[in-house]
Protein backbone atom coordinates (compact mmCIF):
# COMPACT_ATOMS: atom_id res chain seq x y z
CA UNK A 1 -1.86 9.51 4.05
CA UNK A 2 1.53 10.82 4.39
CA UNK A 3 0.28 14.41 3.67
CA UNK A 4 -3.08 14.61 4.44
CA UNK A 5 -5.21 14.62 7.81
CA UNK A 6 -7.80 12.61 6.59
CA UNK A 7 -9.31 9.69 3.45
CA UNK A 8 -12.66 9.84 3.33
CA UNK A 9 -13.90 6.80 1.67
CA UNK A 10 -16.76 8.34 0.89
CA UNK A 11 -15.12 10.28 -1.86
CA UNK A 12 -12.84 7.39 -3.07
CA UNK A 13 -13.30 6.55 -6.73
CA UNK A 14 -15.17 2.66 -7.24
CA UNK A 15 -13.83 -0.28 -8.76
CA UNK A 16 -13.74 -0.01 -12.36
CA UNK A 17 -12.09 -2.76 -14.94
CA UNK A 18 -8.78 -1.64 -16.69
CA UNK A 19 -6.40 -2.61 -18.53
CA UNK A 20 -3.12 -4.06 -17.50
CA UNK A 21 -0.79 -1.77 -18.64
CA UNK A 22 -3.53 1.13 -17.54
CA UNK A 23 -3.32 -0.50 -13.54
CA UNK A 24 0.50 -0.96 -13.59
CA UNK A 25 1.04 2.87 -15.34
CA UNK A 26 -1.23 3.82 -11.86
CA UNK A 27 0.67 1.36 -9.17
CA UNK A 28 3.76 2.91 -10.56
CA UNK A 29 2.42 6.94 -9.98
CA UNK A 30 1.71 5.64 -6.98
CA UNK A 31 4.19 4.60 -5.93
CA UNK A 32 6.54 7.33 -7.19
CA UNK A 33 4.29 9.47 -4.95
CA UNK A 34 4.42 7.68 -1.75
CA UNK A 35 8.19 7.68 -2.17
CA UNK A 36 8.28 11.56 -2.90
CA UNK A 37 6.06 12.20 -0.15
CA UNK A 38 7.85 10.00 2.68
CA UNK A 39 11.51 11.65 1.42
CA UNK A 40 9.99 14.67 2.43
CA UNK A 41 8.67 13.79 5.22
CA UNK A 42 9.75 15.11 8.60
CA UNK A 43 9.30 13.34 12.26
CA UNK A 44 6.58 15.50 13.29
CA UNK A 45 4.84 15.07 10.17
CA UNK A 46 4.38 11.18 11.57
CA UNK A 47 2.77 12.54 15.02
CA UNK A 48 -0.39 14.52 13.30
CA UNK A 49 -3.22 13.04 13.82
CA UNK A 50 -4.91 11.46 10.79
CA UNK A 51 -8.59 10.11 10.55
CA UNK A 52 -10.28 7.21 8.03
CA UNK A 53 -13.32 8.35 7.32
CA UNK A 54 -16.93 7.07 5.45
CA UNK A 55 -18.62 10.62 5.17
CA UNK A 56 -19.41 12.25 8.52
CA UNK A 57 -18.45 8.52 10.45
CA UNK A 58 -15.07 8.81 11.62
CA UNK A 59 -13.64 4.94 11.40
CA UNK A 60 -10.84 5.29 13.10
CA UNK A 61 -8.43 8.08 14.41
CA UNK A 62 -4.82 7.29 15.24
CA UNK A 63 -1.10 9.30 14.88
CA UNK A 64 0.11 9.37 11.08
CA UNK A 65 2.75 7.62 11.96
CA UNK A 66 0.97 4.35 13.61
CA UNK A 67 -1.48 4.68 10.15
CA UNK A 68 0.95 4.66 7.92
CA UNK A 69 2.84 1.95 10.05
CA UNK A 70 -0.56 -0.19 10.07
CA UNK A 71 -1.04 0.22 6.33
CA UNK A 72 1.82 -1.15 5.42
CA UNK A 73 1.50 -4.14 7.51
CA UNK A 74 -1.66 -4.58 5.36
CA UNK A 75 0.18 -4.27 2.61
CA UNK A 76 2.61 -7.04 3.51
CA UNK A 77 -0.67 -9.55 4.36
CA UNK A 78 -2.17 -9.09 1.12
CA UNK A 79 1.29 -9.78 -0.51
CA UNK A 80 1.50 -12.99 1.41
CA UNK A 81 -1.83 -13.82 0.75
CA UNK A 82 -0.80 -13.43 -3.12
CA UNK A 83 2.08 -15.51 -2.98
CA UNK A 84 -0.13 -18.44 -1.31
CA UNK A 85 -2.11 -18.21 -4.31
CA UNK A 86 0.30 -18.24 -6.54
CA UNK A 87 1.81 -21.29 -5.49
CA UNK A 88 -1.12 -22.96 -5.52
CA UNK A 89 -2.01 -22.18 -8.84
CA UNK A 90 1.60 -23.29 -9.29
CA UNK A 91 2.78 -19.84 -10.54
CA UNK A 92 6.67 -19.54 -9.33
CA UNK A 93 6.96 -16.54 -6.84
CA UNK A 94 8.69 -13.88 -7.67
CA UNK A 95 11.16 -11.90 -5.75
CA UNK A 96 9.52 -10.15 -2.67
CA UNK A 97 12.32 -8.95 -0.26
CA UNK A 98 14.79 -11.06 -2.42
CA UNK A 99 15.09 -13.73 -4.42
CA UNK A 100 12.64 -16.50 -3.68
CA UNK A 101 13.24 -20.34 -3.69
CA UNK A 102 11.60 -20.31 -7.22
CA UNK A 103 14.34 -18.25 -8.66
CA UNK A 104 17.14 -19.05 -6.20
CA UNK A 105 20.46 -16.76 -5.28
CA UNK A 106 22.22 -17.29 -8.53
CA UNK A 107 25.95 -17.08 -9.23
């Protein structure tokens, strides 16, 4: 997102089954990526436009910036969603944007 114009899902890869270790080797890449990419980032890079795509249908069209913006939001509703679940499965929540009240502030 951060250096392209456009995702066209479309062209996206399926859902497949992996491994654990296979999924977390990937998030990792990943995320190494996004980092490297939004380092190098400049200001203007974040006013480009940048389209979501499904083939020739244009989804939705909006500044790079307010995408990636957006996206990230996402991000941060699917991580709450998780931690709901977790609790209610009575998993203890991990640290998110700190410690949580499952591990407390330690000494």
């Amino acid at each position: 997102m951060v250096t392209g114009t456009v995702i066209d899902l479309a062209k996206q890869a399926k859902y497949s089954y992996e491994k654990t270790e296979t999924l977390v080797a990937r998030f990792d890449k990943n995320v190494r990526e996004a980092r490297g990419a939004l380092d190098s980032a400049k200001d203007s890079d974040f006013k480009v436009q940048w389209q979501l795509k499904h083939g020739e249908n244009v989804l939705w069209t909006a500044p790079r910036g307010e995408a990636v913006r957006s996206t990230i939001n996402h991000l941060v509703h699917h991580r709450g969603q998780l931690t709901v679940y977790l609790r209610l499965v009575d998993v203890p929540i991990p640290s998110i944007y700190g410690p949580s009240a499952d591990e407390g502030w330690g000494g």
